[in-house]
N, C-alpha and C. Protein backbone atom coordinates (compact mmCIF):
# COMPACT_ATOMS: atom_id res chain seq x y z
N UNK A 1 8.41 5.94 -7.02
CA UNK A 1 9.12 4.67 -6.92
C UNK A 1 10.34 4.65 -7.82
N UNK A 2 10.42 4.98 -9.01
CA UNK A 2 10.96 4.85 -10.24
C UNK A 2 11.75 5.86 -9.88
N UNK A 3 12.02 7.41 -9.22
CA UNK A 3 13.10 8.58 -8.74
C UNK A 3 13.94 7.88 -7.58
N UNK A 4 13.15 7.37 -6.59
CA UNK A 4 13.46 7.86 -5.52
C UNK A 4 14.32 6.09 -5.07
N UNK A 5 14.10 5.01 -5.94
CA UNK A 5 13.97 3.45 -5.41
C UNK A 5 14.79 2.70 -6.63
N UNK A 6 14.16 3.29 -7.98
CA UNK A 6 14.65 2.59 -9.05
C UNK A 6 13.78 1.50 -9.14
N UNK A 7 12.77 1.23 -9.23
CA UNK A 7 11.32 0.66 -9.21
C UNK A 7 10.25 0.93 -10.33
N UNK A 8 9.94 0.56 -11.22
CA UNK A 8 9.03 0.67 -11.95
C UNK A 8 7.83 0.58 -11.42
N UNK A 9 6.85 1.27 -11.24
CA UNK A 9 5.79 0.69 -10.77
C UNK A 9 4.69 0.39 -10.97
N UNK A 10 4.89 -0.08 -12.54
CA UNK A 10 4.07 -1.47 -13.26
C UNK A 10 4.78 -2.75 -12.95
N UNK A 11 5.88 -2.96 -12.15
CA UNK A 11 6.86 -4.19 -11.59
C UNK A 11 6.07 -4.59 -10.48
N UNK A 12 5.28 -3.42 -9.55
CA UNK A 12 5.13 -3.79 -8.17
C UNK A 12 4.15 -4.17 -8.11
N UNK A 13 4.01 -5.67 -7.39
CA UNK A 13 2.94 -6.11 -6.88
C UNK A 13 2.66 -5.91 -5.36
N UNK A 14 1.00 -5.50 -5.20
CA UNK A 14 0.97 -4.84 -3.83
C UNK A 14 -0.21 -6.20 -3.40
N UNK A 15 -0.04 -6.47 -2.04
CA UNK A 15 -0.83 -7.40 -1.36
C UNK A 15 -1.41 -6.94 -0.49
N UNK A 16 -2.28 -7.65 0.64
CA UNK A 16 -3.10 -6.50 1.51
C UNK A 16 -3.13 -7.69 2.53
N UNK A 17 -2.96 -7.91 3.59
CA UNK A 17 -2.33 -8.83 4.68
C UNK A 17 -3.55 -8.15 6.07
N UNK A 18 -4.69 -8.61 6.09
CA UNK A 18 -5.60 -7.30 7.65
C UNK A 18 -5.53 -6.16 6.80
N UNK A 19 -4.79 -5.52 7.75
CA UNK A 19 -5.10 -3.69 7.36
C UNK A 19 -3.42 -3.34 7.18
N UNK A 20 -2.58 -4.32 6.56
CA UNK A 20 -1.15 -3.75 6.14
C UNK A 20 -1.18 -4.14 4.41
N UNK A 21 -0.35 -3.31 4.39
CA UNK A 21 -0.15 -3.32 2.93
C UNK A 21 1.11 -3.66 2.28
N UNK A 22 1.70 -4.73 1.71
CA UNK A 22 3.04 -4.63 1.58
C UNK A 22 3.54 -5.08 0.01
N UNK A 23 4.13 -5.40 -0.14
CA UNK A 23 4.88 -5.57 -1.78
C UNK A 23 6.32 -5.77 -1.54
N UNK A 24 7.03 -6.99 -2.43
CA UNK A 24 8.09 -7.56 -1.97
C UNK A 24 9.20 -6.63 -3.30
N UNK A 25 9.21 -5.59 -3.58
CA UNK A 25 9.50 -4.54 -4.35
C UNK A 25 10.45 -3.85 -3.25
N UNK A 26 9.61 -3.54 -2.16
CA UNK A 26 9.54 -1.94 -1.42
C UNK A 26 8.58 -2.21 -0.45
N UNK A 27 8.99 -1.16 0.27
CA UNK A 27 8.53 -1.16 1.92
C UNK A 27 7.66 -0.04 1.66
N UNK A 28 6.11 -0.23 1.96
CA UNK A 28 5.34 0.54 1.74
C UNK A 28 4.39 1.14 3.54
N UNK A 29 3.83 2.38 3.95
CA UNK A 29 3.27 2.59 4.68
C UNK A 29 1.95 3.82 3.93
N UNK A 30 0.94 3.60 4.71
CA UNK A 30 -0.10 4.37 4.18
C UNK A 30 -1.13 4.74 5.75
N UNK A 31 -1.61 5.89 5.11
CA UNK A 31 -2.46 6.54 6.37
C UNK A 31 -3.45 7.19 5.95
N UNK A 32 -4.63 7.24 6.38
CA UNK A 32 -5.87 8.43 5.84
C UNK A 32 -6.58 8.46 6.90
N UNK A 33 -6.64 10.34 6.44
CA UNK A 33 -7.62 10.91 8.02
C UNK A 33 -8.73 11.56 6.91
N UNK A 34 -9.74 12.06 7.53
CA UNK A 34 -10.76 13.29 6.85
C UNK A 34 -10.38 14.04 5.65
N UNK A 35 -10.37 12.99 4.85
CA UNK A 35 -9.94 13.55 3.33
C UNK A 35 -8.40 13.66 2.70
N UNK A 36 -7.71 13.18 3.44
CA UNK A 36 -6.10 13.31 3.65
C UNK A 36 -5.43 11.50 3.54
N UNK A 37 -4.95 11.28 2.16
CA UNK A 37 -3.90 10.35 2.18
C UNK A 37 -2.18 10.34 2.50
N UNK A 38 -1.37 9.78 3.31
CA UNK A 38 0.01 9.82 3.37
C UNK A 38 0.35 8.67 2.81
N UNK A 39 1.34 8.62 1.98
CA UNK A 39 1.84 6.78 1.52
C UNK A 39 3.50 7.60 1.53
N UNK A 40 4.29 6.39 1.93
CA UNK A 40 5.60 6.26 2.35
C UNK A 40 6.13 4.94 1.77
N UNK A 41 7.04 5.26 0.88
CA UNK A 41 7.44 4.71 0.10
C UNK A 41 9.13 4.47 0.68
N UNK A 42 9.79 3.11 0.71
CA UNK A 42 11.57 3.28 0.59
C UNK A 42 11.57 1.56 0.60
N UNK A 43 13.09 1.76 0.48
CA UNK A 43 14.10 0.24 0.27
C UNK A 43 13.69 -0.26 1.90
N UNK A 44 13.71 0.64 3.27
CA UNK A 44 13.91 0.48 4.21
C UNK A 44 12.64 0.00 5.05
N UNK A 45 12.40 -0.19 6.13
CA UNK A 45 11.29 -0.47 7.21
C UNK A 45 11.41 1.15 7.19
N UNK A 46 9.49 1.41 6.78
CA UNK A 46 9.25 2.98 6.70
C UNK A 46 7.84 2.96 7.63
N UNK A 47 6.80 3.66 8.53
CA UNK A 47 6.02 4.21 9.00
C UNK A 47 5.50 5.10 8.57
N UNK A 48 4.34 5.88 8.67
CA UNK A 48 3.68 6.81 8.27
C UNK A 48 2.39 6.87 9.04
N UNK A 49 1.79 7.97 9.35
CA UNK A 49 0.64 8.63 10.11
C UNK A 49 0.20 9.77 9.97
N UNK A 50 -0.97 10.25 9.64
CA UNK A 50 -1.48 11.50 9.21
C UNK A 50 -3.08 11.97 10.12
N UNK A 51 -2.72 12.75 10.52
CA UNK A 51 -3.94 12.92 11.52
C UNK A 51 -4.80 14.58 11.39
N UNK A 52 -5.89 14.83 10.95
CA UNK A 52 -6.30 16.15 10.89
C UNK A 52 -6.68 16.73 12.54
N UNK A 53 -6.02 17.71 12.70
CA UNK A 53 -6.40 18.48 14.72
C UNK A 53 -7.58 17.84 14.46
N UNK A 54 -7.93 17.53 15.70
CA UNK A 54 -9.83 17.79 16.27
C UNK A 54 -9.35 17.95 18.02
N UNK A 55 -10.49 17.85 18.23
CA UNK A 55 -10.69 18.03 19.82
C UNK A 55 -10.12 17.07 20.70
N UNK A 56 -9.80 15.41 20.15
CA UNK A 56 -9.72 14.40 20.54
C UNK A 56 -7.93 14.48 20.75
N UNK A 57 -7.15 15.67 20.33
CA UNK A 57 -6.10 15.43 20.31
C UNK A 57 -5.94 16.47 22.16
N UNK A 58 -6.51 16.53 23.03
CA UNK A 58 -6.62 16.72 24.54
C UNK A 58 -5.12 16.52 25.29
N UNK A 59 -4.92 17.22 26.52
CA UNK A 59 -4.38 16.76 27.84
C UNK A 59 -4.75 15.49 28.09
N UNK A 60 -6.05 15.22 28.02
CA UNK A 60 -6.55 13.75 28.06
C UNK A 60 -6.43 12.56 27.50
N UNK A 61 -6.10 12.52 26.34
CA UNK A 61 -5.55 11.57 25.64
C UNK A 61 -4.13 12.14 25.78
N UNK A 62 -3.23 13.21 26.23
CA UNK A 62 -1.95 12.57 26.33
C UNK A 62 -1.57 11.78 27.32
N UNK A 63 -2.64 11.86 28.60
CA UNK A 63 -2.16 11.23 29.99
C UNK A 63 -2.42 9.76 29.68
N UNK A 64 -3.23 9.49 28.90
CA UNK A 64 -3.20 7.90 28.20
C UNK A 64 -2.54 7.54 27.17
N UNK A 65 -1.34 8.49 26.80
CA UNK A 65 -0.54 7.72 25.05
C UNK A 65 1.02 8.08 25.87
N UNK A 66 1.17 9.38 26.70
CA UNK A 66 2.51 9.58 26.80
C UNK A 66 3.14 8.82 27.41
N UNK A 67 4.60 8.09 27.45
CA UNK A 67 5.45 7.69 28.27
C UNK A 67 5.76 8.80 29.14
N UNK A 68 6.34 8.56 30.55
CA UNK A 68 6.81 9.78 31.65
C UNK A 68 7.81 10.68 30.77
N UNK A 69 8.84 10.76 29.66
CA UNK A 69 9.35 11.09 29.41
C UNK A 69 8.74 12.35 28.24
N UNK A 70 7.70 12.06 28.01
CA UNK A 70 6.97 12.50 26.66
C UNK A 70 5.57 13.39 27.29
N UNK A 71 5.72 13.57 28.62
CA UNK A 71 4.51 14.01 29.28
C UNK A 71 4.62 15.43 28.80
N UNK A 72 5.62 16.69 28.64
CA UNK A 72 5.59 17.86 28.78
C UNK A 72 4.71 18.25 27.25
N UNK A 73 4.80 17.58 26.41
CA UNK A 73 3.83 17.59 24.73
C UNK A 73 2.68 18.83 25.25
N UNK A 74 2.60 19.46 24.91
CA UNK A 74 1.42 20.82 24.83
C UNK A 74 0.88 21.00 23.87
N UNK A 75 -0.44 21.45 23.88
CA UNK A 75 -1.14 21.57 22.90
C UNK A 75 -1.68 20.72 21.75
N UNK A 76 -2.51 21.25 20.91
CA UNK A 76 -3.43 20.06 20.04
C UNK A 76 -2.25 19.56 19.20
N UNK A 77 -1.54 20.83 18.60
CA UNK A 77 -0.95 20.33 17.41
C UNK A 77 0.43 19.04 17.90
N UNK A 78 0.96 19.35 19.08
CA UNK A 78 2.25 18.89 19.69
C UNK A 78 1.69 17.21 20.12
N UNK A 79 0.42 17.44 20.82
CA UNK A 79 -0.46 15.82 21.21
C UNK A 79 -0.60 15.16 20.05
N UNK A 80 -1.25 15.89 18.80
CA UNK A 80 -1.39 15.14 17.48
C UNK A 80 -0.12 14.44 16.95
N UNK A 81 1.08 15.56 16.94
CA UNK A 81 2.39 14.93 16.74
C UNK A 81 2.72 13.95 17.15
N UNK A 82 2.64 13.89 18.68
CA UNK A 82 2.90 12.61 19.38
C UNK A 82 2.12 11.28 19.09
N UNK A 83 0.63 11.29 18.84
CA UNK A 83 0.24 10.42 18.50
C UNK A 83 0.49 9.92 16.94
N UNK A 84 0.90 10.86 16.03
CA UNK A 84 1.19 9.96 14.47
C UNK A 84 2.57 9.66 14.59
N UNK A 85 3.17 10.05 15.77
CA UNK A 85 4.76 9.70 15.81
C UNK A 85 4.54 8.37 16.61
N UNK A 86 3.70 7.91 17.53
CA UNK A 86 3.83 6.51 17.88
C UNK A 86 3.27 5.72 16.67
N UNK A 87 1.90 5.87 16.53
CA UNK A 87 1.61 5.19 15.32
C UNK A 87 2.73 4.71 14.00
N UNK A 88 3.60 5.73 13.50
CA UNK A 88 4.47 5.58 12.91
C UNK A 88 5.36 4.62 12.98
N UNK A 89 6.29 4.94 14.34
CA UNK A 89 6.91 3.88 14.85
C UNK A 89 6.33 2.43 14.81
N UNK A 90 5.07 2.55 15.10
CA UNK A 90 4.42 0.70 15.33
C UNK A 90 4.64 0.34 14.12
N UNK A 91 4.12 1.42 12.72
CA UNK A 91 4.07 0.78 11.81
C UNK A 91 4.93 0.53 11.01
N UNK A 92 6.23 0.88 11.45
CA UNK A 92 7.81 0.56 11.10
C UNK A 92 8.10 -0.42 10.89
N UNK A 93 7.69 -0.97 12.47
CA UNK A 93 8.10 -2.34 12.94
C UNK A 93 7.03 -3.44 12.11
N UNK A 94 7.83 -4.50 12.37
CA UNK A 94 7.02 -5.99 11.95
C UNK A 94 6.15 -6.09 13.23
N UNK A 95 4.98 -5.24 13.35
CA UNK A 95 4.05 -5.80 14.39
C UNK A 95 3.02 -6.38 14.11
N UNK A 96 2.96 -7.10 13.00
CA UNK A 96 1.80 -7.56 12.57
C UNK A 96 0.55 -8.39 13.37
N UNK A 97 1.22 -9.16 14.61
CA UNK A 97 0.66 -9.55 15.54
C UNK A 97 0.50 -8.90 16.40
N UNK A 98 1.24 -7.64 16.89
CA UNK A 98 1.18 -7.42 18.08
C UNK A 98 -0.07 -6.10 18.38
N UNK A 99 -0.10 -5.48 19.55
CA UNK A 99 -1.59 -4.78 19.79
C UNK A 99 -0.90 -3.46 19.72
N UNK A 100 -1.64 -2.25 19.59
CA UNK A 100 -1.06 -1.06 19.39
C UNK A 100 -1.27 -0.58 20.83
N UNK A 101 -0.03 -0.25 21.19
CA UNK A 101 -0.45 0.47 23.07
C UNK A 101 0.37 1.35 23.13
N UNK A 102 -0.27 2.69 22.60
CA UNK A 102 0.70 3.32 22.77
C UNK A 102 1.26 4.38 23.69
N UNK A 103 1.22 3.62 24.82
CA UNK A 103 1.73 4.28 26.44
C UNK A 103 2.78 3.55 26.05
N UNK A 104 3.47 2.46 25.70
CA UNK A 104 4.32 1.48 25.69
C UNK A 104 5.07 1.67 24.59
N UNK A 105 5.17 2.53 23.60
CA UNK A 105 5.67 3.08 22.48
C UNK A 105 6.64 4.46 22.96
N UNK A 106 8.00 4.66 23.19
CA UNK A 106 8.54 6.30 23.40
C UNK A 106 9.36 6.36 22.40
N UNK A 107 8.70 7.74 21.72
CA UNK A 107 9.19 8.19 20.49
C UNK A 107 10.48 9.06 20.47
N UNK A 108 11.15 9.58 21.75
CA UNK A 108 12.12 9.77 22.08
C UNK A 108 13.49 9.33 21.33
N UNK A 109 14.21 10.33 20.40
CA UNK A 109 15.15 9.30 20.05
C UNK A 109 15.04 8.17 19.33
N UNK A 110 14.11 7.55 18.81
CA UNK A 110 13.49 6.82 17.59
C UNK A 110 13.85 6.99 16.53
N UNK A 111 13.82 8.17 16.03
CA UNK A 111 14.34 8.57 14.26
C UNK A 111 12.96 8.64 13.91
N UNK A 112 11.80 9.43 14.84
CA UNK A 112 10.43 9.56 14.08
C UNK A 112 10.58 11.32 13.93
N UNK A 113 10.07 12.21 12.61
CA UNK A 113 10.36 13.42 12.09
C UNK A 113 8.43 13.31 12.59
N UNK A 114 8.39 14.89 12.82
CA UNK A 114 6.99 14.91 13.08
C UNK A 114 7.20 16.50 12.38
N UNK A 115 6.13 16.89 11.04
CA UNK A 115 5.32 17.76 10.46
C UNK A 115 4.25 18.10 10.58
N UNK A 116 3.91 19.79 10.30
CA UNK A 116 2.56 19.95 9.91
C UNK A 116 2.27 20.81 9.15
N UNK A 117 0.91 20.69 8.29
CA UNK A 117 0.41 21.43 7.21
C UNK A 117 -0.18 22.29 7.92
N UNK A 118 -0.92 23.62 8.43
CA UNK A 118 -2.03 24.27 8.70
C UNK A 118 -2.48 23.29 9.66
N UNK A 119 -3.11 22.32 9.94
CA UNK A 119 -4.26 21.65 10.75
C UNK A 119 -4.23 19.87 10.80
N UNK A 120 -3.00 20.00 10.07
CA UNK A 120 -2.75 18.39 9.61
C UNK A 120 -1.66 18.20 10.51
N UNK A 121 -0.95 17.36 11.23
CA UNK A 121 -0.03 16.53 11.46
C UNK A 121 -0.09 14.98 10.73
N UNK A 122 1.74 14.94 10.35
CA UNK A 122 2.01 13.91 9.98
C UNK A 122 3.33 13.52 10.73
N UNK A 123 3.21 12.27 10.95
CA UNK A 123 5.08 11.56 11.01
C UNK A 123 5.26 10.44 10.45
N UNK A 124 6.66 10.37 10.13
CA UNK A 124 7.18 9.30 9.28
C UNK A 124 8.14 9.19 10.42
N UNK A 125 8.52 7.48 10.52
CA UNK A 125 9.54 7.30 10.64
C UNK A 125 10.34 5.88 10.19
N UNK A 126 11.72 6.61 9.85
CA UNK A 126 12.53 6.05 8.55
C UNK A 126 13.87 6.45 8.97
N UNK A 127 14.93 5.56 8.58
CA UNK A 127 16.08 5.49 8.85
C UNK A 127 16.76 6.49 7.79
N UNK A 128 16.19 7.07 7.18
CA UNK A 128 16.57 7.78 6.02
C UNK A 128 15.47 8.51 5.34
N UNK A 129 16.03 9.72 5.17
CA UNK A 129 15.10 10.96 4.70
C UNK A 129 14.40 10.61 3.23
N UNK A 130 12.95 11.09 3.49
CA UNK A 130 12.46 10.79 1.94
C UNK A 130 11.41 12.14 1.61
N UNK A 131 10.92 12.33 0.56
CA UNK A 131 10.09 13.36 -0.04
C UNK A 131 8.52 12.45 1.00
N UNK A 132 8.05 13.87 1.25
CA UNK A 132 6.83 14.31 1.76
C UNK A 132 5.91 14.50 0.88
N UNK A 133 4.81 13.69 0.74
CA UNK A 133 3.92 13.94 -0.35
C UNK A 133 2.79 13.82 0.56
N UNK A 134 1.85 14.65 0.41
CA UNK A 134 0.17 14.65 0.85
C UNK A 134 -0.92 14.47 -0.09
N UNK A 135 -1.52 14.04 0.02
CA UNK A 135 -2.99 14.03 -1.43
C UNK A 135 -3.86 14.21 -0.24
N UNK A 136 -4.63 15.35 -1.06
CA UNK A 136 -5.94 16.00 -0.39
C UNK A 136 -7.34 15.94 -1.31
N UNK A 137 -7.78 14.71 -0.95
CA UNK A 137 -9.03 14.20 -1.36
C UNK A 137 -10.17 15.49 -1.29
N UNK A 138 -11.15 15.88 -2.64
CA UNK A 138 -12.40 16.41 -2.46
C UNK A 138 -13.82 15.58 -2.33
N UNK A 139 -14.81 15.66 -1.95
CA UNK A 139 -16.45 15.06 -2.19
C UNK A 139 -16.16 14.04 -3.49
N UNK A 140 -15.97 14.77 -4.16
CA UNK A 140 -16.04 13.83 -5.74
C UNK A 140 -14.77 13.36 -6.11
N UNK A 141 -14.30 12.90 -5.16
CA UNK A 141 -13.20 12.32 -5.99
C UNK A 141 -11.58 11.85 -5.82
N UNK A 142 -11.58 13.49 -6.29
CA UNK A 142 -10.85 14.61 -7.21
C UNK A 142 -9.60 14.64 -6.02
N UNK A 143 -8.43 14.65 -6.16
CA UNK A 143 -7.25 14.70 -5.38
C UNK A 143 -6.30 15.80 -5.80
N UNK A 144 -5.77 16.31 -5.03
CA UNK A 144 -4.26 16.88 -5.24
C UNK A 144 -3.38 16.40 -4.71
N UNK A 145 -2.20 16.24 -5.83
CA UNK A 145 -1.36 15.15 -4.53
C UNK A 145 0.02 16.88 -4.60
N UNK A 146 0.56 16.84 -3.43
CA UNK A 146 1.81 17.79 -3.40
C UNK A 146 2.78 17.70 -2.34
N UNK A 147 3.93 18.22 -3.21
CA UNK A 147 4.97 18.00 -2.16
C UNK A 147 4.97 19.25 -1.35
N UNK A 148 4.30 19.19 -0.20
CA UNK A 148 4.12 20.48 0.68
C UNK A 148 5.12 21.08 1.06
N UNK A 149 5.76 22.17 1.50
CA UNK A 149 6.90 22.74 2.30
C UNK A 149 6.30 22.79 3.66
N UNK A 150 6.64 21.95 4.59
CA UNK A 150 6.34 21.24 6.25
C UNK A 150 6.43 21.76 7.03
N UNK A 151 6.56 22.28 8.32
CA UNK A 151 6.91 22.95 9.08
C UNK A 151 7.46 21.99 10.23
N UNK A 152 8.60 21.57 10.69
CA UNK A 152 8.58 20.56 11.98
C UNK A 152 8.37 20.60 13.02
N UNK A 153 7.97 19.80 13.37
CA UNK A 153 6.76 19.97 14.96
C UNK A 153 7.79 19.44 15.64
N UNK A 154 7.87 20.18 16.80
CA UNK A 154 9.10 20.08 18.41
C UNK A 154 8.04 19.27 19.02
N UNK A 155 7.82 17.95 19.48
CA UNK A 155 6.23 17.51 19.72
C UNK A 155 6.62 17.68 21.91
N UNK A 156 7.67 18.24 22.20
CA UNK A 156 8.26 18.37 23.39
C UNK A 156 7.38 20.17 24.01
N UNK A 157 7.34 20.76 22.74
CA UNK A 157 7.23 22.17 23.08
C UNK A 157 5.60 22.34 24.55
């Protein structure tokens, strides 16, 4: 907060609104899969989504998330992309009311960046580039948080 915002963050007060999280500081987004936290931090409307592969990332669930434009997505890692890249986007926006559908979401041209670790996909999307941080939760506890070197996912390939 304090590098990247100019934010102290013994200043920030964080509130919890359902399942959003926000603070009148900074625009905050957060995500956790199977041991895996993402938090996205900026001045701006920011998104964030973090998803570990499993099986659930199918041909089958893309024929229910893709727009016609977004149909060619292959493979686990490229479907996973696509799905933390809509998620992202929703959670950009002020949707606080609205339902997540994301056939009705095209990430096309959006300004959503889609990464991956080994087995992880993540996307942010943000009007402006920020540091990538992952924390990888153990059984007890115990976290590592790091700024990974990413690899970017073509989520088209």
């Amino acid at each position: 907060l304090e590098r990247r915002l100019g934010i102290s963050a013994d200043l920030v007060n964080f509130s919890r609104s359902g399942n959003k999280w926000s603070c009148a500081e900074c625009r905050i987004s957060l995500s956790h899969t199977d041991g895996y936290v993402a938090v996205a931090l900026s001045d701006l409307p920011v998104g964030v989504d973090v998803e570990v592969l499993s099986s659930k990332f199918s041909e089958k669930l893309l024929d229910r998330i893709a727009c016609p434009p977004e149909k060619q997505a292959r493979g686990a890692i490229q479907i996973a992309a696509l799905w933390t890249a809509k998620e992202s986007l929703f959670k950009q926006g002020d949707n606080a009311l609205a339902a997540f559908v994301p056939s009705k979401i095209c990430v096309i041209g959006a300004g959503v960046s889609s990464y991956s670790w080994g087995d992880v996909a993540l996307s942010v999307a943000t009007d402006r580039p920020i540091d990538l941080f992952l924390a990888k939760f153990d059984q007890n506890g115990s976290f590592e948080l790091s700024a990974l070197p990413a690899e970017r996912i073509d989520r088209s390939e």
